[in-house]
C-alpha atoms as a PDB file:
ATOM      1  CA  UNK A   1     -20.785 -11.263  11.120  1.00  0.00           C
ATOM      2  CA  UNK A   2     -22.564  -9.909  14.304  1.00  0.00           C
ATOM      3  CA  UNK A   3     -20.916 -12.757  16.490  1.00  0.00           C
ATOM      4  CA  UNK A   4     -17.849 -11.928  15.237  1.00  0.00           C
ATOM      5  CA  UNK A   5     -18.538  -8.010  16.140  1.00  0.00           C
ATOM      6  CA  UNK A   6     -19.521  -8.842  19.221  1.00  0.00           C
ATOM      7  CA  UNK A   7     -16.772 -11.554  20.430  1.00  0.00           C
ATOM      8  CA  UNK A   8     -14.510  -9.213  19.756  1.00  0.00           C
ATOM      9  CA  UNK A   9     -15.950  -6.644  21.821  1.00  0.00           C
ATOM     10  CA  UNK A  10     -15.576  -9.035  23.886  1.00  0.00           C
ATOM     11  CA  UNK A  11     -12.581  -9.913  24.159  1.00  0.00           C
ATOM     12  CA  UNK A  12     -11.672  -5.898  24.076  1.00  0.00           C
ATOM     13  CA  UNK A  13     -13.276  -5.713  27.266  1.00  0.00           C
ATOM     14  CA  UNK A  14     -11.583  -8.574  28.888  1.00  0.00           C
ATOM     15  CA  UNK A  15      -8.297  -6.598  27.630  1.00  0.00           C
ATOM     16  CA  UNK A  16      -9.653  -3.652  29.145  1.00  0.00           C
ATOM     17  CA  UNK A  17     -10.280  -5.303  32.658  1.00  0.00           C
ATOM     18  CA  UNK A  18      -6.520  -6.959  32.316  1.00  0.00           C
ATOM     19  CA  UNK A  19      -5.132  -3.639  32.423  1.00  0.00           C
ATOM     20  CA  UNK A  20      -7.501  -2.097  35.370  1.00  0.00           C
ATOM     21  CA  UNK A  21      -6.775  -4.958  37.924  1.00  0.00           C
ATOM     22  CA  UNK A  22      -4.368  -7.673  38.587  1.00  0.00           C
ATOM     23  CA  UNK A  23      -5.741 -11.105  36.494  1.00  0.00           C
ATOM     24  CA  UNK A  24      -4.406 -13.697  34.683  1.00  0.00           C
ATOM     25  CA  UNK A  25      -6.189 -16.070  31.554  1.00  0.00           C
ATOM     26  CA  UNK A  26      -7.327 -19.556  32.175  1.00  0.00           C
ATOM     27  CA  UNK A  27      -8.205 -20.297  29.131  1.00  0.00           C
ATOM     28  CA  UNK A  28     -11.079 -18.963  27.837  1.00  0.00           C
ATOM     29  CA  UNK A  29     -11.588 -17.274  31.430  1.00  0.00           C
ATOM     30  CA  UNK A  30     -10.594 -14.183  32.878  1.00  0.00           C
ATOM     31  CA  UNK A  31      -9.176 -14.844  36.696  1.00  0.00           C
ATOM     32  CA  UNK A  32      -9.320 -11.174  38.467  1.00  0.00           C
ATOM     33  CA  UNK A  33      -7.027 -11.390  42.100  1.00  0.00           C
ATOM     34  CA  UNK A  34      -9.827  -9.661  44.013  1.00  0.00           C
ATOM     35  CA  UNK A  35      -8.287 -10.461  47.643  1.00  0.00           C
ATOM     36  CA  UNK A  36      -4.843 -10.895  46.725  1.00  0.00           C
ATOM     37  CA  UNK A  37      -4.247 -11.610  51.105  1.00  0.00           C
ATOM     38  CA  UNK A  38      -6.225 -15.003  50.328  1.00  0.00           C
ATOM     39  CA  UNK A  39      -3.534 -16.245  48.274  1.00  0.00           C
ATOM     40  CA  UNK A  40      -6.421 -17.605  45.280  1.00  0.00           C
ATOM     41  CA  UNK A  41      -8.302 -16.027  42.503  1.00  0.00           C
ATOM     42  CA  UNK A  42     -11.652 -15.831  43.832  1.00  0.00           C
ATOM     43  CA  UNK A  43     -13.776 -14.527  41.019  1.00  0.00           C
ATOM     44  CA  UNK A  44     -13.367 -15.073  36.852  1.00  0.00           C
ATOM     45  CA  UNK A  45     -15.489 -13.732  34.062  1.00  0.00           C
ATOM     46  CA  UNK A  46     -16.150 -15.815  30.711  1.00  0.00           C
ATOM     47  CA  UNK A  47     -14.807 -13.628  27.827  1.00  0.00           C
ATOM     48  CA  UNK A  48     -18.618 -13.047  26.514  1.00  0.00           C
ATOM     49  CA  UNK A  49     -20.130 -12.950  30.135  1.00  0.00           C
ATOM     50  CA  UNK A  50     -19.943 -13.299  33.607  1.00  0.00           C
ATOM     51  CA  UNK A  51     -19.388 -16.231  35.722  1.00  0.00           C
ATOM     52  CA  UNK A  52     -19.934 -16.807  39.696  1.00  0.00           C
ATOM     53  CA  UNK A  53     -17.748 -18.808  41.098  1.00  0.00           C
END
């Protein structure tokens, strides 16, 4: 039960972050457009954390 709680608070927040800022899902990654001038996504975060990329 508490994974379930907190995957989807998870995914909430990813939701949340969607509307904020220009991204787009690759599959179970969030792709945020942080310099949209470089023509790439440059940054994602994993639906239940971060990743640097």
């Amino acid at each position: 039960m508490a994974r379930s709680l907190r995957s989807d608070r998870s995914r909430a927040k990813a939701r949340s972050l969607c509307r904020d800022r220009a991204c787009t899902w690759l599959g179970r990654y969030l792709a945020n457009d942080l310099e949209p001038k470089l023509g790439r996504y440059v940054a994602t975060e994993h639906v239940h954390g971060s990743v640097a990329t």
